[in-house]
C-alpha atoms as a PDB file:
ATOM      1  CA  UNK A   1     -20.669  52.255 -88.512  1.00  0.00           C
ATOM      2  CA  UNK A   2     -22.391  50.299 -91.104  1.00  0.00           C
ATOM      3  CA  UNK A   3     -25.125  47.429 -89.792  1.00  0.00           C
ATOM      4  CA  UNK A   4     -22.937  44.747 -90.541  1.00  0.00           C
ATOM      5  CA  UNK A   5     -19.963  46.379 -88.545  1.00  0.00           C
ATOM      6  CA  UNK A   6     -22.224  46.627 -85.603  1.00  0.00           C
ATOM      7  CA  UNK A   7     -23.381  42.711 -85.791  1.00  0.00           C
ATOM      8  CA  UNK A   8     -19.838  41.543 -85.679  1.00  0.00           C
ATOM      9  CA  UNK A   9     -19.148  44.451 -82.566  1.00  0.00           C
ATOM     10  CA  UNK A  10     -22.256  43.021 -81.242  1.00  0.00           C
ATOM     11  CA  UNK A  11     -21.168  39.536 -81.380  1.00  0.00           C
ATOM     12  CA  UNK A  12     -18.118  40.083 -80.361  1.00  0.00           C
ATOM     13  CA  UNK A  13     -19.355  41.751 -77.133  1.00  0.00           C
ATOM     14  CA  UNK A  14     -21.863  39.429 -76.110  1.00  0.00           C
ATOM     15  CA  UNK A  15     -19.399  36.594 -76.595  1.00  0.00           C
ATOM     16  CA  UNK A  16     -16.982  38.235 -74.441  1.00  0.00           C
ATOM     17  CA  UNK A  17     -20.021  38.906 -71.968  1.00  0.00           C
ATOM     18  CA  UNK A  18     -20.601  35.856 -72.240  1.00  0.00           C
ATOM     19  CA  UNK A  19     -16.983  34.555 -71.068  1.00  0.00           C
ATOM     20  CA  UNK A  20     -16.785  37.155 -68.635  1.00  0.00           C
ATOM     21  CA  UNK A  21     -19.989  35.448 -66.803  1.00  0.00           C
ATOM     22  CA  UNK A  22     -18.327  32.154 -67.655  1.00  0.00           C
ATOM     23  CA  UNK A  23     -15.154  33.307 -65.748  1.00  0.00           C
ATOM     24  CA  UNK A  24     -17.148  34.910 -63.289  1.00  0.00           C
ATOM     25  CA  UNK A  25     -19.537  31.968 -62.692  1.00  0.00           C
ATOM     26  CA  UNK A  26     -16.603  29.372 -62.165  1.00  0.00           C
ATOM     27  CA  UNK A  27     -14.637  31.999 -60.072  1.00  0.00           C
ATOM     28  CA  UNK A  28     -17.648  32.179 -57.521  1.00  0.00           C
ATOM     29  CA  UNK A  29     -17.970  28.300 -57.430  1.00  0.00           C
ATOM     30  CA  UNK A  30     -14.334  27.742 -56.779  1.00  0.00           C
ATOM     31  CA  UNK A  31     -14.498  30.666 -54.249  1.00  0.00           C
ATOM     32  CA  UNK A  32     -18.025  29.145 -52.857  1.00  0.00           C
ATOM     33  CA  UNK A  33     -15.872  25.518 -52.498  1.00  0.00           C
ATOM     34  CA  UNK A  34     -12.790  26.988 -51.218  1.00  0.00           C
ATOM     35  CA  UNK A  35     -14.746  28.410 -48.201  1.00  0.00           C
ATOM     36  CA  UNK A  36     -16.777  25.223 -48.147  1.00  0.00           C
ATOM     37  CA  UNK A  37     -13.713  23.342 -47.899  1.00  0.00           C
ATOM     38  CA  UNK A  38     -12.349  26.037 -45.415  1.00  0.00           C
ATOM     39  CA  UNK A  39     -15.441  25.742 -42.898  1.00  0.00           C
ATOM     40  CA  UNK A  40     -15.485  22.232 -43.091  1.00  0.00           C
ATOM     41  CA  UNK A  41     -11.492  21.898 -42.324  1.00  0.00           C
ATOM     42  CA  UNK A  42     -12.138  24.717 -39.309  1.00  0.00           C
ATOM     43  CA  UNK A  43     -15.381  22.708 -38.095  1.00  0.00           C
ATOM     44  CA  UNK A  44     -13.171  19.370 -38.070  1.00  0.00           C
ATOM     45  CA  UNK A  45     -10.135  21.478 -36.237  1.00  0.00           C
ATOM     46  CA  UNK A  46     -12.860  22.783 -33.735  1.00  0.00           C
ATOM     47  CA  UNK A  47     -13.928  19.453 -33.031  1.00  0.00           C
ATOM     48  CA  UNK A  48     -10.262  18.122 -32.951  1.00  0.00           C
ATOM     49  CA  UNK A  49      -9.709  20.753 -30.094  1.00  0.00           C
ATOM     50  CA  UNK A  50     -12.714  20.229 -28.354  1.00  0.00           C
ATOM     51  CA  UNK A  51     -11.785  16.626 -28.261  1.00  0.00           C
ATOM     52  CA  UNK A  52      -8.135  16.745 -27.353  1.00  0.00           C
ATOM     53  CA  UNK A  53      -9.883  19.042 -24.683  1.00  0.00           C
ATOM     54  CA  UNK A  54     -12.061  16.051 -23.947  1.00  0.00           C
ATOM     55  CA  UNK A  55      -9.310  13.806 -23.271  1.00  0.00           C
ATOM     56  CA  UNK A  56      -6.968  15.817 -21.390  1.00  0.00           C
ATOM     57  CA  UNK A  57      -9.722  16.934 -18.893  1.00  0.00           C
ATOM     58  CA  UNK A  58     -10.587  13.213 -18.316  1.00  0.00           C
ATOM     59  CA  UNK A  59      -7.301  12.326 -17.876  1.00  0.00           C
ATOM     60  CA  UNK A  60      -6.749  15.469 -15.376  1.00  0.00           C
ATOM     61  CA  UNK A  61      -9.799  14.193 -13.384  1.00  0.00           C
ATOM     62  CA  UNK A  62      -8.756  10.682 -13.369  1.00  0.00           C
ATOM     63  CA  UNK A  63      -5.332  12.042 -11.952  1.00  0.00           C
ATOM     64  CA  UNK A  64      -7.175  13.753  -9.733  1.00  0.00           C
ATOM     65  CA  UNK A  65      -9.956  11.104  -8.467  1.00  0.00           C
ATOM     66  CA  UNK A  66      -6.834   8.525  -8.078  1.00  0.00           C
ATOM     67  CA  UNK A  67      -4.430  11.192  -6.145  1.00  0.00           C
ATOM     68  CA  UNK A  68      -7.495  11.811  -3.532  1.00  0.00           C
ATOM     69  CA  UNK A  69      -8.355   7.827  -3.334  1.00  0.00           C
ATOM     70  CA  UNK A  70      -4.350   7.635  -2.439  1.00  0.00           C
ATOM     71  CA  UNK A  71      -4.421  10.079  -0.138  1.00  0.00           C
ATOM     72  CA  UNK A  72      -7.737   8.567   1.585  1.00  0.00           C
ATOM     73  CA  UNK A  73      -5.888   5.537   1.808  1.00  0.00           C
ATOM     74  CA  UNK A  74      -2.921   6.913   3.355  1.00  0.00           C
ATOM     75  CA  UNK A  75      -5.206   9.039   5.628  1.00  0.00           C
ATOM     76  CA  UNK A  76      -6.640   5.538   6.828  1.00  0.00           C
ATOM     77  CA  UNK A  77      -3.205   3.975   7.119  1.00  0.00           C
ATOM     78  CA  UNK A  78      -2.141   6.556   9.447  1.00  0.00           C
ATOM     79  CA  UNK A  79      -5.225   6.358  11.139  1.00  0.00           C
ATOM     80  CA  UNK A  80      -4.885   2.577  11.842  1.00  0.00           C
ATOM     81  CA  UNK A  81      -1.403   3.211  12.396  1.00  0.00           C
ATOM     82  CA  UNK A  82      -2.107   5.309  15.838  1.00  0.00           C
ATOM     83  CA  UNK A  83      -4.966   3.267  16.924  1.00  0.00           C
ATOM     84  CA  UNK A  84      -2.391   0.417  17.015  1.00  0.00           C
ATOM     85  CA  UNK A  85       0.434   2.180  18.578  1.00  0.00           C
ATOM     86  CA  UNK A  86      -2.003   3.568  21.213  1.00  0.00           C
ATOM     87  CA  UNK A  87      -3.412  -0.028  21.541  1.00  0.00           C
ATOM     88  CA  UNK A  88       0.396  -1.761  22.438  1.00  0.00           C
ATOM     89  CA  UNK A  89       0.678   1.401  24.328  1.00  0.00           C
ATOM     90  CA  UNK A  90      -2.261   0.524  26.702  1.00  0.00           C
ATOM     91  CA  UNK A  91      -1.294  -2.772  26.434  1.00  0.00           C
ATOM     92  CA  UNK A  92       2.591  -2.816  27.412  1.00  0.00           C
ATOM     93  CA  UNK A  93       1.379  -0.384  30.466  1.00  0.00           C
ATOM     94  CA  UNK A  94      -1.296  -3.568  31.429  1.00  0.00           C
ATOM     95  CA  UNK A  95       1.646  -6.182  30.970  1.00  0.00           C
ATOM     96  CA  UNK A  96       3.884  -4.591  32.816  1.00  0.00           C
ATOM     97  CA  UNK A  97       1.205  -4.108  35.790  1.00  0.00           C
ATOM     98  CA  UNK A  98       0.657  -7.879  35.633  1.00  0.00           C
ATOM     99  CA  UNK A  99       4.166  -8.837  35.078  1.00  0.00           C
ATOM    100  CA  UNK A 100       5.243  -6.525  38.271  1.00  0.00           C
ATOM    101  CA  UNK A 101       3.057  -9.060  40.772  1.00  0.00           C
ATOM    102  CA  UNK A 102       3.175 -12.798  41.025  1.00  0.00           C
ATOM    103  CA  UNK A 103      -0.309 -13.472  39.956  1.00  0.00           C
ATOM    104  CA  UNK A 104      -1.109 -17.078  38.959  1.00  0.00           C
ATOM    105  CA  UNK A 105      -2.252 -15.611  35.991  1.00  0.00           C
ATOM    106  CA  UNK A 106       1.672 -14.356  35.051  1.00  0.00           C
ATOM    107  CA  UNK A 107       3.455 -17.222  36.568  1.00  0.00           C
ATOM    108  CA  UNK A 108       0.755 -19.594  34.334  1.00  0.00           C
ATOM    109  CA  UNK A 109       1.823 -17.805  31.253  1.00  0.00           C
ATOM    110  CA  UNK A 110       5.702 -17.167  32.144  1.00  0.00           C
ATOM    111  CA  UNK A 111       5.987 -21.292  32.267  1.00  0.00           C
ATOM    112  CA  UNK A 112       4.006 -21.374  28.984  1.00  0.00           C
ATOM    113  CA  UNK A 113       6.563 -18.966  27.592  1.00  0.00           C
ATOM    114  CA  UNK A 114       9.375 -21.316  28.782  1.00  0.00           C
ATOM    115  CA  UNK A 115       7.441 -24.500  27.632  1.00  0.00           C
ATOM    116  CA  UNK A 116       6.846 -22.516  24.022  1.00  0.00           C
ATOM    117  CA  UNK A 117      10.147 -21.253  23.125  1.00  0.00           C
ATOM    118  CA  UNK A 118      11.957 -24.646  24.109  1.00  0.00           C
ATOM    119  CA  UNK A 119      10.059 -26.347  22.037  1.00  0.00           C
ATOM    120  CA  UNK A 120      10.467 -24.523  19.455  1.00  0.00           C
ATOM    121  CA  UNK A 121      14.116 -25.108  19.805  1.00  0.00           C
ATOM    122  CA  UNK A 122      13.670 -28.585  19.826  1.00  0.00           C
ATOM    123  CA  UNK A 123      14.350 -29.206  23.743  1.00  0.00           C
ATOM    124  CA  UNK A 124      18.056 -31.147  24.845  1.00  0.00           C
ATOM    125  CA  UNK A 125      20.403 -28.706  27.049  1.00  0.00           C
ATOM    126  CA  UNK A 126      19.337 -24.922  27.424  1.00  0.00           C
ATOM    127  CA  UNK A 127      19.061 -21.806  29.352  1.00  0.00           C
ATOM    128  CA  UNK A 128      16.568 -20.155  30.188  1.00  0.00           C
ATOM    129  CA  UNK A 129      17.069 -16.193  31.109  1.00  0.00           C
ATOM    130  CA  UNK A 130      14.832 -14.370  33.096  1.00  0.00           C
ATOM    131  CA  UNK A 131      14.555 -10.909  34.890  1.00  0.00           C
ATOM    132  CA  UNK A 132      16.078 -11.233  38.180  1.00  0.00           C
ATOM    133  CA  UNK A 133      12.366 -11.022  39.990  1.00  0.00           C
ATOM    134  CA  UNK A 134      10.745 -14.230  38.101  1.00  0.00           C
ATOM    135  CA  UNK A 135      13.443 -16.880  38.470  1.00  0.00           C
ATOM    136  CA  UNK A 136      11.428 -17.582  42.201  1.00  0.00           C
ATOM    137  CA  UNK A 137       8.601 -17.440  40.190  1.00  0.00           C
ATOM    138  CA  UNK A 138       9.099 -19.928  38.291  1.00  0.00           C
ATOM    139  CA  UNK A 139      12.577 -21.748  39.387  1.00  0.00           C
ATOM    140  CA  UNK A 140      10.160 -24.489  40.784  1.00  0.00           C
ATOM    141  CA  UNK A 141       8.675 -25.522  38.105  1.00  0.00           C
ATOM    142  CA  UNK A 142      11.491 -26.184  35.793  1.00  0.00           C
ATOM    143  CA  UNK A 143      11.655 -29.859  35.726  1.00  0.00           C
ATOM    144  CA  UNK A 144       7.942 -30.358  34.989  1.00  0.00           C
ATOM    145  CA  UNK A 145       8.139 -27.789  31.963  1.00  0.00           C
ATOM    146  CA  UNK A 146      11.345 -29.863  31.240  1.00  0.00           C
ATOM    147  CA  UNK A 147       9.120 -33.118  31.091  1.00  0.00           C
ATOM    148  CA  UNK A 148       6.281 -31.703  28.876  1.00  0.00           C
ATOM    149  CA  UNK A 149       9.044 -30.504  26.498  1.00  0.00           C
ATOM    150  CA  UNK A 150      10.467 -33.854  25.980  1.00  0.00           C
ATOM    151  CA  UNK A 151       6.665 -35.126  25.478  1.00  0.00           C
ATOM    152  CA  UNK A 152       6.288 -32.332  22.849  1.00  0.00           C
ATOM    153  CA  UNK A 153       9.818 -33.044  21.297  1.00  0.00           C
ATOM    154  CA  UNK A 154      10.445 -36.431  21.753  1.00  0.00           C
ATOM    155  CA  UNK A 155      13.925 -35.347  22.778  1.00  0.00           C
ATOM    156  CA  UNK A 156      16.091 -35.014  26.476  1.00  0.00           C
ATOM    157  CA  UNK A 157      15.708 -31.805  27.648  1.00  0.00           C
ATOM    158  CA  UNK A 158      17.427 -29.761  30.498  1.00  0.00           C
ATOM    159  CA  UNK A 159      16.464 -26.363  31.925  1.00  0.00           C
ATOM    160  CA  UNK A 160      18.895 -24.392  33.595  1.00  0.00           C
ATOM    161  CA  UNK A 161      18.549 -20.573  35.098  1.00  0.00           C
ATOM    162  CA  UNK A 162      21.059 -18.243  33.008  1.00  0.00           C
ATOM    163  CA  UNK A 163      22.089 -14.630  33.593  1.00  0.00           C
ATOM    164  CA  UNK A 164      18.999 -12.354  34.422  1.00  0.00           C
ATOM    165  CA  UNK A 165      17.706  -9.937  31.666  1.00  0.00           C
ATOM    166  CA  UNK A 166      16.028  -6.492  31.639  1.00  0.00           C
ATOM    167  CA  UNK A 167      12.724  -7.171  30.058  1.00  0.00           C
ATOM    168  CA  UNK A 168       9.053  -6.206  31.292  1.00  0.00           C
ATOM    169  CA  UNK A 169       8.587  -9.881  31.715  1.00  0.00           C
ATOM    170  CA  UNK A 170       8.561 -13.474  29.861  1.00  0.00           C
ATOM    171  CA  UNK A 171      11.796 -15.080  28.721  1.00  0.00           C
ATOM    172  CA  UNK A 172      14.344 -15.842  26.853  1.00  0.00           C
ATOM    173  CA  UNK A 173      15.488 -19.865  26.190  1.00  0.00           C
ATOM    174  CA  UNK A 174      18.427 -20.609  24.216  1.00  0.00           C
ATOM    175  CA  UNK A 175      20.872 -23.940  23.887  1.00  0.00           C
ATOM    176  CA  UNK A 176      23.644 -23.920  25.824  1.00  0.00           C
ATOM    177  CA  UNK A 177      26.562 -23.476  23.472  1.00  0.00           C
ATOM    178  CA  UNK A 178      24.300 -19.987  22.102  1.00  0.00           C
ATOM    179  CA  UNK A 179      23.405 -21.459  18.659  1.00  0.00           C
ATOM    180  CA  UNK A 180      19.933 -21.064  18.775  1.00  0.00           C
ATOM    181  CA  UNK A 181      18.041 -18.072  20.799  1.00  0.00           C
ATOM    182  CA  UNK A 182      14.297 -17.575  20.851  1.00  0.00           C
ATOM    183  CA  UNK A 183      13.242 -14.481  22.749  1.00  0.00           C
ATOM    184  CA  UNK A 184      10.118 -14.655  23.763  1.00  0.00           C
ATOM    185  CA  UNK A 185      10.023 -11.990  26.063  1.00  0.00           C
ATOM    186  CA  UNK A 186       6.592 -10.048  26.328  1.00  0.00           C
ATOM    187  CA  UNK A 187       8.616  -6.917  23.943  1.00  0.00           C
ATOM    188  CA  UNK A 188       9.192  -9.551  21.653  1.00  0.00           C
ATOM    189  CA  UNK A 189       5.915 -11.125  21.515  1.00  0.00           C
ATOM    190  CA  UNK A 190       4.285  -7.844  21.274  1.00  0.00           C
ATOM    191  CA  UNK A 191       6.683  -6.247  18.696  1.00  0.00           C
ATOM    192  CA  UNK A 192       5.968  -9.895  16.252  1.00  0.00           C
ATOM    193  CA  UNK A 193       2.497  -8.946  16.900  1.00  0.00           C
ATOM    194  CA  UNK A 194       2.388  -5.749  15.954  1.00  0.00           C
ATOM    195  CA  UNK A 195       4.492  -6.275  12.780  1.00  0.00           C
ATOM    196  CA  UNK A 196       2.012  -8.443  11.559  1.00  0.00           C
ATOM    197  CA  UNK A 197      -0.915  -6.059  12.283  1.00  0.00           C
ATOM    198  CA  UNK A 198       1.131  -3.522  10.213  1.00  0.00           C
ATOM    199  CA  UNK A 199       1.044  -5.833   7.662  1.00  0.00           C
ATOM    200  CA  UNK A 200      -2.400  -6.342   6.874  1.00  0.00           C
ATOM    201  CA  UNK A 201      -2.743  -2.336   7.056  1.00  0.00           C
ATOM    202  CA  UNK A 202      -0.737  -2.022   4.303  1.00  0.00           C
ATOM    203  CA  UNK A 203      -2.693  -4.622   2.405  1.00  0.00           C
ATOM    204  CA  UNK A 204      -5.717  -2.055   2.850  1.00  0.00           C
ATOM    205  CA  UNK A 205      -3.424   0.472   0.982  1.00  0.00           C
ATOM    206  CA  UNK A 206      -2.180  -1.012  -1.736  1.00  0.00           C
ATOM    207  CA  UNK A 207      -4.920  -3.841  -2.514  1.00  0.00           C
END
């Protein structure tokens, strides 16, 4: 091959070499972005996971800080619950004692009971029922409970002893015709009393 052949050859090779690197070159740099791309798509999914993660173990410790407060305040409710029932327990047992004798102290708060509850009716013509064992204690003292209720009232007001009752002790008033009843029997007072305590211990679990 003649000189001049082997410029042209030689040309022709080098610019072929020469767009072979080219090709090469810009093959590497799209491959060099593509994984550039690729770790920075995986390092944005890694933190995507990590921070889904995140979330779902704050809200799985949220679930299970609140679940544990519940149960603490349930644990406390029932707590309260049998302090209170063993406090009426006591209680009843002590009423009953006192209600069994004829104590000033009862017969003092049986006519209060009376005095109370026909008040609250508004006096005129009622009954007032009684277990068979305090209608002595108390028959006696009718017509000056009957005055103070017409003082408190402003209205004419008749006591009369009804049919006895089984009841640990107080009473129960009502009008005559049976329109209007309040028991104020010492189960009565107590169970009113205790509703109300159970009340405010529910309060505590909810608030």
């Amino acid at each position: 091959m003649n000189s001049g052949a082997e410029k042209i050859v030689s040309s022709i090779l080098s610019d072929a070499q020469g767009e072979a690197d080219a090709i090469i070159q810009e093959a590497e740099t799209k491959a060099t972005s593509i994984i550039s791309e690729g770790e920075e798509q995986a390092q944005m999914e890694k933190e995507r996971i990590i921070e889904d993660a995140k979330k779902q173990a704050n809200m799985k410790y949220q679930q299970i800080i609140s679940e544990a407060k519940m149960n603490a305040r349930r644990m406390e409710l029932e707590g309260r619950e049998e302090v209170i029932d063993k406090a009426f327990t006591k209680a009843e047992e002590k009423l009953r004692n006192i209600a069994s004798t004829s104590s000033a102290e009862y017969i003092e708060s049986l006519k209060n009971i009376v005095k109370e509850a026909s008040a609250e009716i508004g006096g005129g013509d009622l009954l007032v029922l009684l277990k068979e064992e305090d209608v002595s204690k108390i028959k006696d003292s009718l017509s000056d409970i009957q005055k103070e209720v017409e003082n408190t009232t402003g209205n004419k007001t008749t006591l009369e002893i009804g049919d006895n009752i089984k009841t640990i002790g107080g009473a129960v008033v009502k009008t005559k015709n049976g329109e209007i009843e309040v028991n104020n029997t010492i189960e009565a007072r107590m169970q009113r009393f205790k509703k109300a305590l159970r009340s405010e211990v529910a309060q505590v679990l909810f608030k």
